[in-house]
Protein backbone atom coordinates (compact mmCIF):
# COMPACT_ATOMS: atom_id res chain seq x y z
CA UNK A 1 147.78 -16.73 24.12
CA UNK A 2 146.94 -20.41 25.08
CA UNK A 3 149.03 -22.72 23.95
CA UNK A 4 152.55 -20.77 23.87
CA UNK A 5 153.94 -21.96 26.57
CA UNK A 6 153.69 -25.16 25.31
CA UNK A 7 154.76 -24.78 22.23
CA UNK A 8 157.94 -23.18 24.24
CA UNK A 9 158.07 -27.04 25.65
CA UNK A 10 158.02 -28.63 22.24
CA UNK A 11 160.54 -26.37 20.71
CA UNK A 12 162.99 -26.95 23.92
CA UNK A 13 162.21 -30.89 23.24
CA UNK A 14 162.61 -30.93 19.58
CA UNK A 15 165.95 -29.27 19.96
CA UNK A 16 167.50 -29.26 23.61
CA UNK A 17 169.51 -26.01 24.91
CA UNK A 18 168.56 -24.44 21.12
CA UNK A 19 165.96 -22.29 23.79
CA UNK A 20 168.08 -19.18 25.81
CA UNK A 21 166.43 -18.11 28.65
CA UNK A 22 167.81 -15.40 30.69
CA UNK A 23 168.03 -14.52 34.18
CA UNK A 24 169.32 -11.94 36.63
CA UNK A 25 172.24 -14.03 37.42
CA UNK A 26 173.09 -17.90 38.92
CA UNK A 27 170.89 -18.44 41.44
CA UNK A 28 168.66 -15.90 41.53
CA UNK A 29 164.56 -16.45 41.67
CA UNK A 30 164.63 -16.44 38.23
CA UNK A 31 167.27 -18.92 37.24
CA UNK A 32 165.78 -21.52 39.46
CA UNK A 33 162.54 -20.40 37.87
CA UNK A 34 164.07 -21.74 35.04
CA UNK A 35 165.80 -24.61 36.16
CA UNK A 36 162.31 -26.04 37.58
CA UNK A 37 161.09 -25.29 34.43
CA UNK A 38 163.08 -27.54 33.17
CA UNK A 39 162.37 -30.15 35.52
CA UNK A 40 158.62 -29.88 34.76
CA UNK A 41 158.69 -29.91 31.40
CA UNK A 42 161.53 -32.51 31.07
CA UNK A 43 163.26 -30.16 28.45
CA UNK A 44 166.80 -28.51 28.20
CA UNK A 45 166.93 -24.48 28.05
CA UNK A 46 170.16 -22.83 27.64
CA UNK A 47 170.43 -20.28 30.70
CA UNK A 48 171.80 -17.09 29.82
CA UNK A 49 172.65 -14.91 33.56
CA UNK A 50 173.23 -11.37 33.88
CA UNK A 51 174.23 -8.47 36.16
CA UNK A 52 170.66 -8.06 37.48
CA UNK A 53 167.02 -7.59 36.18
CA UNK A 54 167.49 -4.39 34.24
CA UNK A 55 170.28 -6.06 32.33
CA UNK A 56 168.59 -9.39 31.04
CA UNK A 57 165.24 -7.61 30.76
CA UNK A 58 167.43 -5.20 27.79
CA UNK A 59 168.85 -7.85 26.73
CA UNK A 60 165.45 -9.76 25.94
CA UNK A 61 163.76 -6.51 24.56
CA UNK A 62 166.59 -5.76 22.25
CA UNK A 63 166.81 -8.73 20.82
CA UNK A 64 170.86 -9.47 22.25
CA UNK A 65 170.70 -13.68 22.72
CA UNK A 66 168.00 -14.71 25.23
CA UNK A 67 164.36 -15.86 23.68
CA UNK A 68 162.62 -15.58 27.12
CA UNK A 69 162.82 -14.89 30.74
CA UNK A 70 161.23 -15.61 34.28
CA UNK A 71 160.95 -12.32 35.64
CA UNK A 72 159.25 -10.90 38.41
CA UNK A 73 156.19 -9.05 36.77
CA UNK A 74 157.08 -5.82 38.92
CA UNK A 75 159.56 -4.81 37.01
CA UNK A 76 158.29 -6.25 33.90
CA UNK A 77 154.75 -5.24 33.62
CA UNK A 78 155.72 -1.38 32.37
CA UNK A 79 157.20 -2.93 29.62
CA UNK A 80 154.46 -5.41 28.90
CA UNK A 81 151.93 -2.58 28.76
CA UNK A 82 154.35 -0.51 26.46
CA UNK A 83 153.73 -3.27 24.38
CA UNK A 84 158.09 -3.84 24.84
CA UNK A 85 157.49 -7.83 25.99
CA UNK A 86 155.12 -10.06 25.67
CA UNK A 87 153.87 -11.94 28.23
CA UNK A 88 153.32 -15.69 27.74
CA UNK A 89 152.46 -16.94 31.26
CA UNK A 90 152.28 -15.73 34.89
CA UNK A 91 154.25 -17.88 37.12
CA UNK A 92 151.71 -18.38 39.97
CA UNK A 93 148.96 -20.81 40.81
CA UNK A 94 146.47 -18.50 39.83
CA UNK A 95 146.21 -15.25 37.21
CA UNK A 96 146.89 -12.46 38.44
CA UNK A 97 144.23 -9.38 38.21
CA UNK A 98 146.54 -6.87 36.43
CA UNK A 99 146.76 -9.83 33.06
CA UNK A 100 143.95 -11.56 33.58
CA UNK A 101 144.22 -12.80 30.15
CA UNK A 102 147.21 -14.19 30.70
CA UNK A 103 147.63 -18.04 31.30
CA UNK A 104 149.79 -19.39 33.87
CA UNK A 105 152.41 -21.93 33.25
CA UNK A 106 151.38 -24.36 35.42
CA UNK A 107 147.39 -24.74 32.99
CA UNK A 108 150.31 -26.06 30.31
CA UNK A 109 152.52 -27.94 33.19
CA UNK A 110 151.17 -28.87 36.48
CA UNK A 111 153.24 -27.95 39.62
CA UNK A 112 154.39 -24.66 38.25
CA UNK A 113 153.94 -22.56 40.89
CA UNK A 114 156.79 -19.70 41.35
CA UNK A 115 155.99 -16.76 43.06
CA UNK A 116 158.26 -14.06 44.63
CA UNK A 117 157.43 -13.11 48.15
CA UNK A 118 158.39 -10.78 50.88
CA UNK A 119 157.74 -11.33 54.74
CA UNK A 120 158.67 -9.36 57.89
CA UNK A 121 160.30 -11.20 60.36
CA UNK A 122 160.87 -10.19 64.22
CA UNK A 123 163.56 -11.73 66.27
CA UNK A 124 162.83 -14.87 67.88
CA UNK A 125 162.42 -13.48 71.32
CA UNK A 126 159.64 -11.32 71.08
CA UNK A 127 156.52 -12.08 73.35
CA UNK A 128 154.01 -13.73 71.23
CA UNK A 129 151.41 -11.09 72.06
CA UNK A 130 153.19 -8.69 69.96
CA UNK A 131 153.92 -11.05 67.49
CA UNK A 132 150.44 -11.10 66.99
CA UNK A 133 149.67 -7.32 67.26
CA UNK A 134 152.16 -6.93 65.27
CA UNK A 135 150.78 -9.39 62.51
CA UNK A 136 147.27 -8.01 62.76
CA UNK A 137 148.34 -5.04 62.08
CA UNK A 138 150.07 -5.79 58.91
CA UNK A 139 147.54 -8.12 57.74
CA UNK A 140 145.04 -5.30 58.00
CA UNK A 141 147.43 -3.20 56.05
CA UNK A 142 147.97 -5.28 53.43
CA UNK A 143 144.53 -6.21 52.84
CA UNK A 144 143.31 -2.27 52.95
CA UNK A 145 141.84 -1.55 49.83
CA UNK A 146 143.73 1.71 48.87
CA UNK A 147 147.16 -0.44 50.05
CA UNK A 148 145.96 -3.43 47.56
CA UNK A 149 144.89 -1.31 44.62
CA UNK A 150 148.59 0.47 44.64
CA UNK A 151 150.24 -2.42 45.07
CA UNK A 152 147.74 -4.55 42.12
CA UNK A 153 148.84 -1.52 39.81
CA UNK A 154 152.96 -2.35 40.21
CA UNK A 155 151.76 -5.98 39.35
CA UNK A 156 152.31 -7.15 42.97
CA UNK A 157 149.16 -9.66 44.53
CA UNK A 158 149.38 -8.62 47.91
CA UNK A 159 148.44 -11.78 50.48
CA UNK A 160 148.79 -11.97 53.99
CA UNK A 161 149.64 -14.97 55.99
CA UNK A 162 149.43 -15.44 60.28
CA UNK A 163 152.65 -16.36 61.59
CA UNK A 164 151.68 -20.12 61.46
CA UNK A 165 150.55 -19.91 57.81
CA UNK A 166 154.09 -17.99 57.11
CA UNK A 167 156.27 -20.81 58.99
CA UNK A 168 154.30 -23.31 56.82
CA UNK A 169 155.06 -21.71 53.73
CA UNK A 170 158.61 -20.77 54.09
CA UNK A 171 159.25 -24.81 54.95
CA UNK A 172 157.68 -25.56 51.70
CA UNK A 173 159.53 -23.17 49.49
CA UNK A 174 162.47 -24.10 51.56
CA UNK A 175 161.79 -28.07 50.55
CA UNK A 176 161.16 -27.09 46.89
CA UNK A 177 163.92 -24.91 45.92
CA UNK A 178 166.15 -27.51 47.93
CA UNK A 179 165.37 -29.85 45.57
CA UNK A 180 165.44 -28.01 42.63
CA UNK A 181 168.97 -27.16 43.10
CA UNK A 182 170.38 -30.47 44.16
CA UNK A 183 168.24 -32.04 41.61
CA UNK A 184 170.37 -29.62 39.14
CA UNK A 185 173.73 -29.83 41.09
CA UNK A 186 173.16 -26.01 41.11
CA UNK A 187 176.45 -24.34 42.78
CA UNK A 188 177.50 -20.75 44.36
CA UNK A 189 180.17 -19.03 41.76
């Protein structure tokens, strides 16, 4: 499994756009996963969008245009274990525990760290004392070991983050993705 994803690179230099990559339409997670991609790797892919997840994820099992996608590995993972896709990287920093053989991108191309997240968010007048409470109790949730081991088996890597750590984060993914798409000149339709 090492090495594919950069022998995706090479191809996508030795012949720029020749490489379709699809997505679940402009601007979602996983064209800009592709777009920074791009960036990275200082190659051209040819982005391929459709009408949501279910429909480029047929498309790329049935063999109807694109060669590859970056897709969340929730929805993917039933078909990876069918043996329907094959994985060539995980998009994090790290591997994740449900393909731990798996590389991620960024061991071929440093940087490369995409992952999809969720937070809860309260309205910004409640009392910081609930805040917390609140935040406690979710951190303890997400970190029970029943809650973890459900959520590890849908190929989701459950973290939890204080509401410092979150603010921190969501700045930085705000920063990145900013520049991503004006690096791009990405658009709304």
């Amino acid at each position: 499994m090492q090495g594919v994803v950069q022998d995706v690179i090479a191809a996508a230099k030795a012949k720029p756009g020749s490489i379709n990559f699809a997505s679940s339409g402009n601007g979602t997670s996983q064209h800009l996963s592709g777009v920074f991609f791009e960036q990275l790797s200082g190659t051209k892919l040819s982005h391929v969008p459709y009408k949501g997840s279910s429909e480029s994820l047929s498309a790329l099992m049935g063999g109807q245009g694109p060669d590859l996608i970056f897709e969340n590995l929730a929805p993917a993972l039933p078909y990876i274990k069918a043996g329907k896709l094959r994985a060539i990287g995980v998009t994090s920093a790290k591997r994740v525990s449900t393909l731990p053989d798996v590389p991620t991108v960024a061991e071929t191309l440093s940087g490369f760290d995409v992952v999809s997240w969720q937070a809860i968010f309260a309205p910004a007048g409640v009392p910081k004392p609930i805040v917390a409470k609140l935040s406690g109790a979710l951190v303890n949730t997400m970190l029970d070991p029943e809650m973890k081991s459900k959520l590890v088996s849908m190929g989701i890597e459950p973290s939890a983050m204080t509401p410092a750590e979150l603010a921190t984060f969501q700045k930085a993914e705000v920063e990145k993705w900013a520049k991503v798409i004006k690096t791009a000149n990405i658009k709304l339709d």
